[in-house]
C-alpha atoms as a PDB file:
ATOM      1  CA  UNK A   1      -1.362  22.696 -11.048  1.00  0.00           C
ATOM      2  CA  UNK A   2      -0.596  21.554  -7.650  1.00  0.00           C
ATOM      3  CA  UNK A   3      -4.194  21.283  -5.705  1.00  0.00           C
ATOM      4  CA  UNK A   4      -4.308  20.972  -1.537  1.00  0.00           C
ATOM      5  CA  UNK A   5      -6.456  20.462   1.012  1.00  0.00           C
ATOM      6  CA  UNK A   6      -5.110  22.605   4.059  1.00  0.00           C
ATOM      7  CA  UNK A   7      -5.585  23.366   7.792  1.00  0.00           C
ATOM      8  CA  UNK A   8      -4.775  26.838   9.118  1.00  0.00           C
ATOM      9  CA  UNK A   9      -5.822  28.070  12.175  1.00  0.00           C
ATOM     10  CA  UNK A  10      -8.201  25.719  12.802  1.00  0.00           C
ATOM     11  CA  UNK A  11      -9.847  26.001  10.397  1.00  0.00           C
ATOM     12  CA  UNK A  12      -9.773  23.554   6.862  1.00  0.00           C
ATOM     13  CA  UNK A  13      -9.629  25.016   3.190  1.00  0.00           C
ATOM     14  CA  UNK A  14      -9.260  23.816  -0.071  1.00  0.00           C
ATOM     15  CA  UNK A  15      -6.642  25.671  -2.230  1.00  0.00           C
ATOM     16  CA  UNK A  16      -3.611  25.304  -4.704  1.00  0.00           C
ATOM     17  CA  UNK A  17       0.086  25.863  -4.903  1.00  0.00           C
ATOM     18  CA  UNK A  18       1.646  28.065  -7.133  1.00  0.00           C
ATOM     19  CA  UNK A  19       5.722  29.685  -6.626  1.00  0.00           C
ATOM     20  CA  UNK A  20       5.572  27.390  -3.346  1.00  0.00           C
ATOM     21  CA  UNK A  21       2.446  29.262  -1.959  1.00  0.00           C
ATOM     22  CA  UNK A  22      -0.830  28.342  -0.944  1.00  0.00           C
ATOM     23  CA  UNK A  23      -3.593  29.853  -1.947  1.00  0.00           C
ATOM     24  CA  UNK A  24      -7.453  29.421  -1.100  1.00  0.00           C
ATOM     25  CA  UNK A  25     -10.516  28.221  -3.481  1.00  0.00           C
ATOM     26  CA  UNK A  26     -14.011  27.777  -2.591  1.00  0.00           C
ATOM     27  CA  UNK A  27     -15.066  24.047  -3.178  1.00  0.00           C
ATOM     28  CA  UNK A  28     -17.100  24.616  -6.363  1.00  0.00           C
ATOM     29  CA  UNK A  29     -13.639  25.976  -7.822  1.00  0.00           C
ATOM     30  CA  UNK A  30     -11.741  23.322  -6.657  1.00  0.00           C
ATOM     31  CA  UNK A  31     -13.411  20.836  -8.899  1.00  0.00           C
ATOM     32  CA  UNK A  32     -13.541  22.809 -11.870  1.00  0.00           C
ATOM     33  CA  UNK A  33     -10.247  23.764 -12.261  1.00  0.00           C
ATOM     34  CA  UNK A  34     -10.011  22.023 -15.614  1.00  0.00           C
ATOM     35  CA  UNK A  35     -12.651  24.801 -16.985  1.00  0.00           C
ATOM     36  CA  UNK A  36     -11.945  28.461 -14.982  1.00  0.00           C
ATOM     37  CA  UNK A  37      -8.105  28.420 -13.701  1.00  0.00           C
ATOM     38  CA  UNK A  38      -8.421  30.074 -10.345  1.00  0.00           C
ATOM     39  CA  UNK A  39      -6.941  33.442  -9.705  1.00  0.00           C
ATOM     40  CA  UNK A  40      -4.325  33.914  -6.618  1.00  0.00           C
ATOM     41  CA  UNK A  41      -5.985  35.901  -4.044  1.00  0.00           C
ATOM     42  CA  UNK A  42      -3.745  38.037  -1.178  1.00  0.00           C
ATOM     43  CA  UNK A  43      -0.295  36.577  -0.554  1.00  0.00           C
ATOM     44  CA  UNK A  44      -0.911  33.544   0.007  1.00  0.00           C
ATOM     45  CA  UNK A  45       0.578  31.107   2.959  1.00  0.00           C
ATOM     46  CA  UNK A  46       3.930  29.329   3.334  1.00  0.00           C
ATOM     47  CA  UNK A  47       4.252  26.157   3.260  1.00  0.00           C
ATOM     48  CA  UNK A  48       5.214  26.528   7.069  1.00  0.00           C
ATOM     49  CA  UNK A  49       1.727  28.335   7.601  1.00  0.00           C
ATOM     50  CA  UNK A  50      -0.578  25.335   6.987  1.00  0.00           C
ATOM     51  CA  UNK A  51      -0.983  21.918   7.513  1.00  0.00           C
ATOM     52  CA  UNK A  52      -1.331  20.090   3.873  1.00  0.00           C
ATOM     53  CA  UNK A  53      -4.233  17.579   4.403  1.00  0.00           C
ATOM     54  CA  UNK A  54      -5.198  14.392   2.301  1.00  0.00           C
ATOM     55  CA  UNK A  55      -6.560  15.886  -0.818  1.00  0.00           C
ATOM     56  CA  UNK A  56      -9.885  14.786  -0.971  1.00  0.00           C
ATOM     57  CA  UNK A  57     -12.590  13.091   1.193  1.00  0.00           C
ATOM     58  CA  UNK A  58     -13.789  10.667  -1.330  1.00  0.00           C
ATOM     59  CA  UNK A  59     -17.052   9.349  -1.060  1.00  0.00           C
ATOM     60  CA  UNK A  60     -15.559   6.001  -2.134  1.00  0.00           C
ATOM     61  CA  UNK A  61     -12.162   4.377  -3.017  1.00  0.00           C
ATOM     62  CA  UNK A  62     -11.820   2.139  -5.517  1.00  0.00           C
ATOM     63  CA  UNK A  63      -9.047  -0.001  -5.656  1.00  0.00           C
ATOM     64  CA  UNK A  64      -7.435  -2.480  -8.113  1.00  0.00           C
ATOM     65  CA  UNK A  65      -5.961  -5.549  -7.318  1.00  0.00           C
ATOM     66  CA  UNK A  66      -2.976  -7.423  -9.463  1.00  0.00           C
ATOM     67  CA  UNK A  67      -3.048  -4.338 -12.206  1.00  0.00           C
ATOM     68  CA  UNK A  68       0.614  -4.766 -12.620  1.00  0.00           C
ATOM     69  CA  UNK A  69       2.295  -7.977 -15.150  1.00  0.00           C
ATOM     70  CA  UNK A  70       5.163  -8.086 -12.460  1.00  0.00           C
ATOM     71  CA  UNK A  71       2.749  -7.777  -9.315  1.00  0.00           C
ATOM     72  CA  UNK A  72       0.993 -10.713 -10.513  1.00  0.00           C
ATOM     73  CA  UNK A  73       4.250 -12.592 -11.609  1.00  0.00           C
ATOM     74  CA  UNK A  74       5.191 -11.978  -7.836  1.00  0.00           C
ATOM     75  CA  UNK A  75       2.673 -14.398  -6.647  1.00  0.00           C
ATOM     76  CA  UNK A  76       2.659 -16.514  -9.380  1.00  0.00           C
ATOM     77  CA  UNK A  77      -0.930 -15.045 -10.487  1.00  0.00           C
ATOM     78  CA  UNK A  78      -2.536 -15.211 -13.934  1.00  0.00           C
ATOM     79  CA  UNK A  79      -3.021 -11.656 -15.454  1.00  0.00           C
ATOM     80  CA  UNK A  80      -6.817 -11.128 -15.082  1.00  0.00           C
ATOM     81  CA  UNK A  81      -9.142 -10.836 -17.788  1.00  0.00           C
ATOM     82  CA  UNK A  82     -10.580  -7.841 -16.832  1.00  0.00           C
ATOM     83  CA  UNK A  83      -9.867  -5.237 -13.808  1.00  0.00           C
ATOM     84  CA  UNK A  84     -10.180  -6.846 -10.081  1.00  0.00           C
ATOM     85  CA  UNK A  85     -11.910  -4.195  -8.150  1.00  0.00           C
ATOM     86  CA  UNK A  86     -12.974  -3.983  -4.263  1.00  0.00           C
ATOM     87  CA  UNK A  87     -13.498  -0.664  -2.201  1.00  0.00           C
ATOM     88  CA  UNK A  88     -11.880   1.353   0.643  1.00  0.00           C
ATOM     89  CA  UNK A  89     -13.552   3.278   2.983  1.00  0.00           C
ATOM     90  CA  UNK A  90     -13.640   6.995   3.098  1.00  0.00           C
ATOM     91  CA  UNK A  91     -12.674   6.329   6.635  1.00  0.00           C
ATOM     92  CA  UNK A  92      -9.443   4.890   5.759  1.00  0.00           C
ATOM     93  CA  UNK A  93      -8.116   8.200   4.649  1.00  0.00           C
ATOM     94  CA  UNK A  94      -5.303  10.256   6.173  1.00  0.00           C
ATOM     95  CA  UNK A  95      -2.897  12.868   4.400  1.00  0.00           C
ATOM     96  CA  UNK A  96       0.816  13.976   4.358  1.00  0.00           C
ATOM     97  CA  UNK A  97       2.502  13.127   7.889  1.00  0.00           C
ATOM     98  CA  UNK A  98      -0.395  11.808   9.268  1.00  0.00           C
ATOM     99  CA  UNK A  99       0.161   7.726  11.105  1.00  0.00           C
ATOM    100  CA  UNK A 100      -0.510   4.744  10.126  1.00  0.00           C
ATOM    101  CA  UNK A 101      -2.150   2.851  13.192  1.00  0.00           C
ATOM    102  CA  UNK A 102      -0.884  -0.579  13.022  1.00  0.00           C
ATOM    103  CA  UNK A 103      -3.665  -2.912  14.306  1.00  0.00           C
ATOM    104  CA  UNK A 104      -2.224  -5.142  16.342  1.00  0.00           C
ATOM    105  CA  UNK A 105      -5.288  -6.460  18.041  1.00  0.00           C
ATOM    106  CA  UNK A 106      -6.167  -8.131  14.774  1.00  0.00           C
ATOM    107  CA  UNK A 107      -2.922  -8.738  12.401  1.00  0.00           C
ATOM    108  CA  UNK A 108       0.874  -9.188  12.564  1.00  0.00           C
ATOM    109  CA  UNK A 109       1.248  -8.167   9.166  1.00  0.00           C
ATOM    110  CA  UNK A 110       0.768  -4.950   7.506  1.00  0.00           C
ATOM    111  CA  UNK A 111       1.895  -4.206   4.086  1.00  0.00           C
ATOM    112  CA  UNK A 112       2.685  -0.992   2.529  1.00  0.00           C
ATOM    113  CA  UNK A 113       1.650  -0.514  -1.404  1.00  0.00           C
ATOM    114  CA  UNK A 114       2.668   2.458  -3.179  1.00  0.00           C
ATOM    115  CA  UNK A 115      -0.065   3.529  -6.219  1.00  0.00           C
ATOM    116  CA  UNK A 116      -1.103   5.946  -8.727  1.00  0.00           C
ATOM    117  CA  UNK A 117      -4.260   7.561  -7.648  1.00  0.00           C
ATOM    118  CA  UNK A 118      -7.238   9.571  -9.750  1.00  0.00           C
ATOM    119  CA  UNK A 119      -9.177  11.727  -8.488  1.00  0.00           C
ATOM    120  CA  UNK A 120     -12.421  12.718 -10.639  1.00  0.00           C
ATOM    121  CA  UNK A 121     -13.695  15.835 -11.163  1.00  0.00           C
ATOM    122  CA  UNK A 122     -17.570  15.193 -12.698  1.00  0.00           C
ATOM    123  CA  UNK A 123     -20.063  12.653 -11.846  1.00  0.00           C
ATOM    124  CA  UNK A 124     -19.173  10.007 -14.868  1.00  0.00           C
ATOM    125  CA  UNK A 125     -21.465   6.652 -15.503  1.00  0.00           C
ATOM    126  CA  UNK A 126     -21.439   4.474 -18.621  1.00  0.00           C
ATOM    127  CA  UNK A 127     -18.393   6.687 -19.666  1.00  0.00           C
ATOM    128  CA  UNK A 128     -15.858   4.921 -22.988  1.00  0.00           C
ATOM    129  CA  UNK A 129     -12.379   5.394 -22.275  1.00  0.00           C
ATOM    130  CA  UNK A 130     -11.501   7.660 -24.916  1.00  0.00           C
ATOM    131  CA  UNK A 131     -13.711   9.813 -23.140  1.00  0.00           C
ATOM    132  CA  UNK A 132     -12.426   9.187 -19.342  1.00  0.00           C
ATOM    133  CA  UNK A 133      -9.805  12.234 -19.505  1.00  0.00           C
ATOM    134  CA  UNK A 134     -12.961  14.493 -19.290  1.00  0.00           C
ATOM    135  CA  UNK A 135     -13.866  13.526 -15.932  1.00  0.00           C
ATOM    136  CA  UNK A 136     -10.396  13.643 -14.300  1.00  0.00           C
ATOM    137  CA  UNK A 137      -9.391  16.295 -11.954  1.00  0.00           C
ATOM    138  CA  UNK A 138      -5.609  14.980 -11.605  1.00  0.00           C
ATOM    139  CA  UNK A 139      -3.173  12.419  -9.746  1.00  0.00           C
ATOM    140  CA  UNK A 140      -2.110  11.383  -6.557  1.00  0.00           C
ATOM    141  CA  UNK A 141      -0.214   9.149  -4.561  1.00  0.00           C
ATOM    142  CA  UNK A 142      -1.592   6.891  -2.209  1.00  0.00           C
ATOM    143  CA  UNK A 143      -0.265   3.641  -0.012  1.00  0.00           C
ATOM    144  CA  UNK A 144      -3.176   1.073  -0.167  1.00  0.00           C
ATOM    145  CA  UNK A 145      -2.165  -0.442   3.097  1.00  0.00           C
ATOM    146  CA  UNK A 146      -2.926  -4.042   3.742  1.00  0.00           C
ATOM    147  CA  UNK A 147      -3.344  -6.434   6.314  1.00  0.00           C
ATOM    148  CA  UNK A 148      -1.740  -9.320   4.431  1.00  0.00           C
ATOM    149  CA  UNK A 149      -2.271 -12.331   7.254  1.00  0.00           C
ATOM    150  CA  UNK A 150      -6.044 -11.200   7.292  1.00  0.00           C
ATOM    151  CA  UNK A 151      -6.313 -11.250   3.372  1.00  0.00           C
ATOM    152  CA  UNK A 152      -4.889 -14.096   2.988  1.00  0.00           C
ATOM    153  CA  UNK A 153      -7.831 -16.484   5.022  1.00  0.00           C
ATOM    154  CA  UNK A 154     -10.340 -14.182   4.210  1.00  0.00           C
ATOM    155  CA  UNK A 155     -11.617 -14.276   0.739  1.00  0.00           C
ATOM    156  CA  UNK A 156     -13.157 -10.710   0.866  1.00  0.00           C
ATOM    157  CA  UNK A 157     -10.244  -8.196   1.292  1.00  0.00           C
ATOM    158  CA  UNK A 158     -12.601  -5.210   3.060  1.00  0.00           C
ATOM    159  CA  UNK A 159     -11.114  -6.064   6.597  1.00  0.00           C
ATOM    160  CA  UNK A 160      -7.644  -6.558   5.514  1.00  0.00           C
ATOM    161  CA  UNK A 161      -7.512  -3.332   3.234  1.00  0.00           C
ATOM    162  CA  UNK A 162     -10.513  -0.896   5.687  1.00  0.00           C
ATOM    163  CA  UNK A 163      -8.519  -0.182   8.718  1.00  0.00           C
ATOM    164  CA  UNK A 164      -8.793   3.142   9.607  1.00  0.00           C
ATOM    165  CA  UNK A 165      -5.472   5.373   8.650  1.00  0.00           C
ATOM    166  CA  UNK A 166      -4.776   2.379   5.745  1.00  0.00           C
ATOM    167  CA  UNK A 167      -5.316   4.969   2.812  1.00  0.00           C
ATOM    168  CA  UNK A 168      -2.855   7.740   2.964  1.00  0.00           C
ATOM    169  CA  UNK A 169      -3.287  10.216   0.437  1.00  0.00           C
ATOM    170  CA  UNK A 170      -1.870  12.944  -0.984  1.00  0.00           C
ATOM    171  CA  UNK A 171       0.245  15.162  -0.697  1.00  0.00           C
ATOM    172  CA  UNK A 172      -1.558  17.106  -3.487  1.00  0.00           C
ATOM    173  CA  UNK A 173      -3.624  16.116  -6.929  1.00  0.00           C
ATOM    174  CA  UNK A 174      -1.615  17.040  -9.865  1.00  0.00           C
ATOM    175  CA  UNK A 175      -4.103  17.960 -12.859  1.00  0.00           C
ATOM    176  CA  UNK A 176      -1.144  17.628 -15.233  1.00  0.00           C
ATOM    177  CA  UNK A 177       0.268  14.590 -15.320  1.00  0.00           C
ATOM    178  CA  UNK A 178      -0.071  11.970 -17.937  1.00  0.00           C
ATOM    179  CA  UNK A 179      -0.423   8.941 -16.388  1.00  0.00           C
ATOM    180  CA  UNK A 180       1.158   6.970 -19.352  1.00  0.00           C
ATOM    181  CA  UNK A 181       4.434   6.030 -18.378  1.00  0.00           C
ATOM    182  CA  UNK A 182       5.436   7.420 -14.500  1.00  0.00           C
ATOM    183  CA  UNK A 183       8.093   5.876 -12.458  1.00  0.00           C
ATOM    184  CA  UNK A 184       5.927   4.592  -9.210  1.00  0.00           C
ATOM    185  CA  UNK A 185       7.716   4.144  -6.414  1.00  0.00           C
ATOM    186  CA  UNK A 186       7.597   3.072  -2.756  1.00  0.00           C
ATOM    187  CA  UNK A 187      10.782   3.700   0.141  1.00  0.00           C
ATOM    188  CA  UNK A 188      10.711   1.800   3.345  1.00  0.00           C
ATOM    189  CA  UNK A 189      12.829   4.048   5.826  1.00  0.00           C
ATOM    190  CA  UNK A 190      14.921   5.563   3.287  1.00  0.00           C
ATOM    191  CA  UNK A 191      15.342   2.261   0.892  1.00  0.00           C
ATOM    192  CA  UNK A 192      13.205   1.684  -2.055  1.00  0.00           C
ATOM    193  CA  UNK A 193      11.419  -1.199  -2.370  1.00  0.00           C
ATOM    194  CA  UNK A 194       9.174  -0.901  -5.357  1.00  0.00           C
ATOM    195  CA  UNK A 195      10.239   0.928  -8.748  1.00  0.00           C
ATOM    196  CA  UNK A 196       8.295   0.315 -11.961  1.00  0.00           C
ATOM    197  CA  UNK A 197       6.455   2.642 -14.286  1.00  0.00           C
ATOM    198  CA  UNK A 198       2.775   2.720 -14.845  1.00  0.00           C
ATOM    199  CA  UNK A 199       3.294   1.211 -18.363  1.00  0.00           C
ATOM    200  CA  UNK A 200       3.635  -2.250 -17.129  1.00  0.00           C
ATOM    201  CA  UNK A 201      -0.112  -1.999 -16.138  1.00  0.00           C
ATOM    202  CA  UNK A 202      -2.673  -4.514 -17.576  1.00  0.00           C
ATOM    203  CA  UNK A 203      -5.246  -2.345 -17.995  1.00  0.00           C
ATOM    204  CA  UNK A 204      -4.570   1.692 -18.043  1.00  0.00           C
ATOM    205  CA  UNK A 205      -6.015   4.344 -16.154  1.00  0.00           C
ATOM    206  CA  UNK A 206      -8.575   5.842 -18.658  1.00  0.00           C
ATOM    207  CA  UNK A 207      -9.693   1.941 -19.039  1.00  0.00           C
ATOM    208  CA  UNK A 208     -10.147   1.575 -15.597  1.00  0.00           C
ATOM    209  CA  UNK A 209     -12.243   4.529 -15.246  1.00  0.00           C
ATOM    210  CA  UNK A 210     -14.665   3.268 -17.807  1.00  0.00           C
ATOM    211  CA  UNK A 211     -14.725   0.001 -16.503  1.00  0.00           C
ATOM    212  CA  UNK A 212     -15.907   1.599 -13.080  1.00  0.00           C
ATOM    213  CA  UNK A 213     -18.280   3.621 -14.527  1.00  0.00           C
ATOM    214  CA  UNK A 214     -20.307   0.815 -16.123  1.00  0.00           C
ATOM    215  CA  UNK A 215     -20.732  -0.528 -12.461  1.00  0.00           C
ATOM    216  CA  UNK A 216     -20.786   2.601 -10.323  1.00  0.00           C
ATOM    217  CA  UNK A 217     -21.198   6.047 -10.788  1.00  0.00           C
ATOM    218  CA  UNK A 218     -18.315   7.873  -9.885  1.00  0.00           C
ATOM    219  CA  UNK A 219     -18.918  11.324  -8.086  1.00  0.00           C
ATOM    220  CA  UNK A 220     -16.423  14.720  -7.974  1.00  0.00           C
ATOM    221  CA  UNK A 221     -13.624  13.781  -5.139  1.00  0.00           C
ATOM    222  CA  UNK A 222     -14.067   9.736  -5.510  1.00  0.00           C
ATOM    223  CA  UNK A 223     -10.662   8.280  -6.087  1.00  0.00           C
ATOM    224  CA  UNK A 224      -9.997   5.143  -8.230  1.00  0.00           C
ATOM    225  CA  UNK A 225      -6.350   3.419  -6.898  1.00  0.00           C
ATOM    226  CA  UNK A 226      -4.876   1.638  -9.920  1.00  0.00           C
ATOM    227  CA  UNK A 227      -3.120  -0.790  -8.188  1.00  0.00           C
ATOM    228  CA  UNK A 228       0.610  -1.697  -7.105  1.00  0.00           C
ATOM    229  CA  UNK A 229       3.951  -2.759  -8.641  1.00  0.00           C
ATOM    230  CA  UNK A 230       5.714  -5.478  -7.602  1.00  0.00           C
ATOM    231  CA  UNK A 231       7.777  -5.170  -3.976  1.00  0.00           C
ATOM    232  CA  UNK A 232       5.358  -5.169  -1.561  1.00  0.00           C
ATOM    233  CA  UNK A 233       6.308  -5.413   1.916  1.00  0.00           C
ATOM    234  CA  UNK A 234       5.920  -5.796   5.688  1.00  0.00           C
ATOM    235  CA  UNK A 235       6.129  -2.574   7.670  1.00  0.00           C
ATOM    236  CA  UNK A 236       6.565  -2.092  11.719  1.00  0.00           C
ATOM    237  CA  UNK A 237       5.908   0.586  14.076  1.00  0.00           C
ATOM    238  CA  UNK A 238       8.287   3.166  14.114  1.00  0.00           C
ATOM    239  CA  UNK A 239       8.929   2.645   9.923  1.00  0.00           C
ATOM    240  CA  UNK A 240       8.642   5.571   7.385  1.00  0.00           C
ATOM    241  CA  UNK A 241       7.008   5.030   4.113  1.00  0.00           C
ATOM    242  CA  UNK A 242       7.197   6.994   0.921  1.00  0.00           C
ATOM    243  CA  UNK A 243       5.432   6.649  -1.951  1.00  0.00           C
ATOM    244  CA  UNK A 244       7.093   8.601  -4.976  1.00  0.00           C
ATOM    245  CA  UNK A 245       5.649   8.942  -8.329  1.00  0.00           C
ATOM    246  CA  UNK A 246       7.188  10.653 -11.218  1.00  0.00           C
ATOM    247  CA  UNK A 247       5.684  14.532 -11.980  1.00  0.00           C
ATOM    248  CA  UNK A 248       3.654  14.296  -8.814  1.00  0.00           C
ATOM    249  CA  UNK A 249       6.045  14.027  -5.580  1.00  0.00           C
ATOM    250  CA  UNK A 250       5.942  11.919  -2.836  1.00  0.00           C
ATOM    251  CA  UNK A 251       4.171  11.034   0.113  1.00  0.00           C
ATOM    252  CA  UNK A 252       5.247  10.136   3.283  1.00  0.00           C
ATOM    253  CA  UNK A 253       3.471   8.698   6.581  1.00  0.00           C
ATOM    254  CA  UNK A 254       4.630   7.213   9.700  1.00  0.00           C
ATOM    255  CA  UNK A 255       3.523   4.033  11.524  1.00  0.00           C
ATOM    256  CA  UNK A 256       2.313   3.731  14.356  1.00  0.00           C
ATOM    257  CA  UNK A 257       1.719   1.450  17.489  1.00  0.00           C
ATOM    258  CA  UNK A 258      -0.718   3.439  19.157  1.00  0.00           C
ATOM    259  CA  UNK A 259      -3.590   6.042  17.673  1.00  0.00           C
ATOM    260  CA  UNK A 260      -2.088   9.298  16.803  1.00  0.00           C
ATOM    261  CA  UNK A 261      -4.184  12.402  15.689  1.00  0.00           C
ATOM    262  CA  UNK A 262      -4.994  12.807  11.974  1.00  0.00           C
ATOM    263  CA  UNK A 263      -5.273  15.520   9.860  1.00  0.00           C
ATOM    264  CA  UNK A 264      -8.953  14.768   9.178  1.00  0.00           C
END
């Protein structure tokens, strides 16, 4: 099941797609989709009808860096011992079509980096892996954009990776995907520039999730990044970015010299 955030008339909804409608849900529904499937109500909206948001506000984003054996070979890393987390703000977050402000003021690098995203369902703390699946709404795509000049003299990445607009997300969670083995990957202006599948991760997602949980509870909406494949690289104003992942779709965001309006 496909879920959306949306913006129709003004107003913004949480729903789901079904035969390439949209359909409404109250919030509480939304995140317990795994337990009571919702029921289509009216006819539903086109596609043309609403504006597709990014999925979720999270309250947090937590991000993994060098989660990928090839990512790290890129750099001529060591494969870490356990999972390398930092956080994004919820502020960072923009959805399907929405731009990516390039901050000039401050770098002359920005990076694009296509990932595999969960988003939870339940509040989960002190979780085990085999038990992780329980607290998983579904998938999405999102480009943990990065100010790669800044990260690399700073040795805290929350300036290089908080930017507003540098978490796109979206364009929908998908609550059946198994996040085993997906092909992940990222187009710059119509070429691809990262391909791999999510079973050259170090560490996978449902051991991720418990790691987090041992340090942080994670609430309904937060969304845990699981880091990027090898390929990452510079973007421009005026490029078009995709991120494509297997069983999910893709997502796609502009950048942008000057601030643009979001979709919030």
């Amino acid at each position: 099941m496909k879920l959306v955030r949306f913006l129709r008339e003004g107003k913004k909804a949480y729903g789901f797609i079904e035969d390439g409608r949209v359909y409404g849900l109250d919030a509480g529904a939304f995140f317990r989709v795994a337990v009571d499937k919702p029921e289509k109500k009216g006819k539903g909206f086109g596609k043309d009808e609403v504006k597709l948001l990014a999925p979720v506000i999270p309250s947090k984003i937590i991000a993994l860096g060098l989660n990928y054996r090839a990512h790290a070979a890129e750099f001529n890393l060591s494969v870490p011992d356990e999972p390398l987390i930092f956080l994004k703000p919820s502020t960072s977050v923009i959805g399907p079509g929405d731009e990516v402000i390039y901050p000039s003021h401050m770098s002359h690098r920005v990076d694009y980096e296509g990932e595999l995203a969960v988003v939870m369902a339940g509040h989960a703390k002190d979780i085990s892996a085999l038990e992780a699946h329980k607290y998983i709404l579904g998938y999405t795509c999102l480009n943990d954009v990065t100010a790669r000049d800044i990260q690399g003299r700073e040795s805290q990445w929350t300036r290089a990776k908080g930017f507003d607009t540098f978490s796109p997300l979206g364009p929908w969670i998908e609550t059946t995907l198994d996040p085993a083995d997906v092909r992940v990957e990222t187009l710059l202006n119509g070429e691809a520039r990262q391909d791999s599948r999510t079973s050259d991760m170090i560490f996978n997602v449902f051991e991720i999730i418990s790691f987090v949980s041992k340090i942080m509870t994670l609430l309904p909406g937060d969304v845990v990044a699981t880091g990027t494949p090898p390929g990452v690289g510079k973007m421009k104003p005026g490029d078009v970015v995709e991120v494509r992942i297997e069983g999910l779709g893709g997502l796609e965001n502009t950048i942008s010299a000057v601030p643009g309006k979001t979709g919030g």
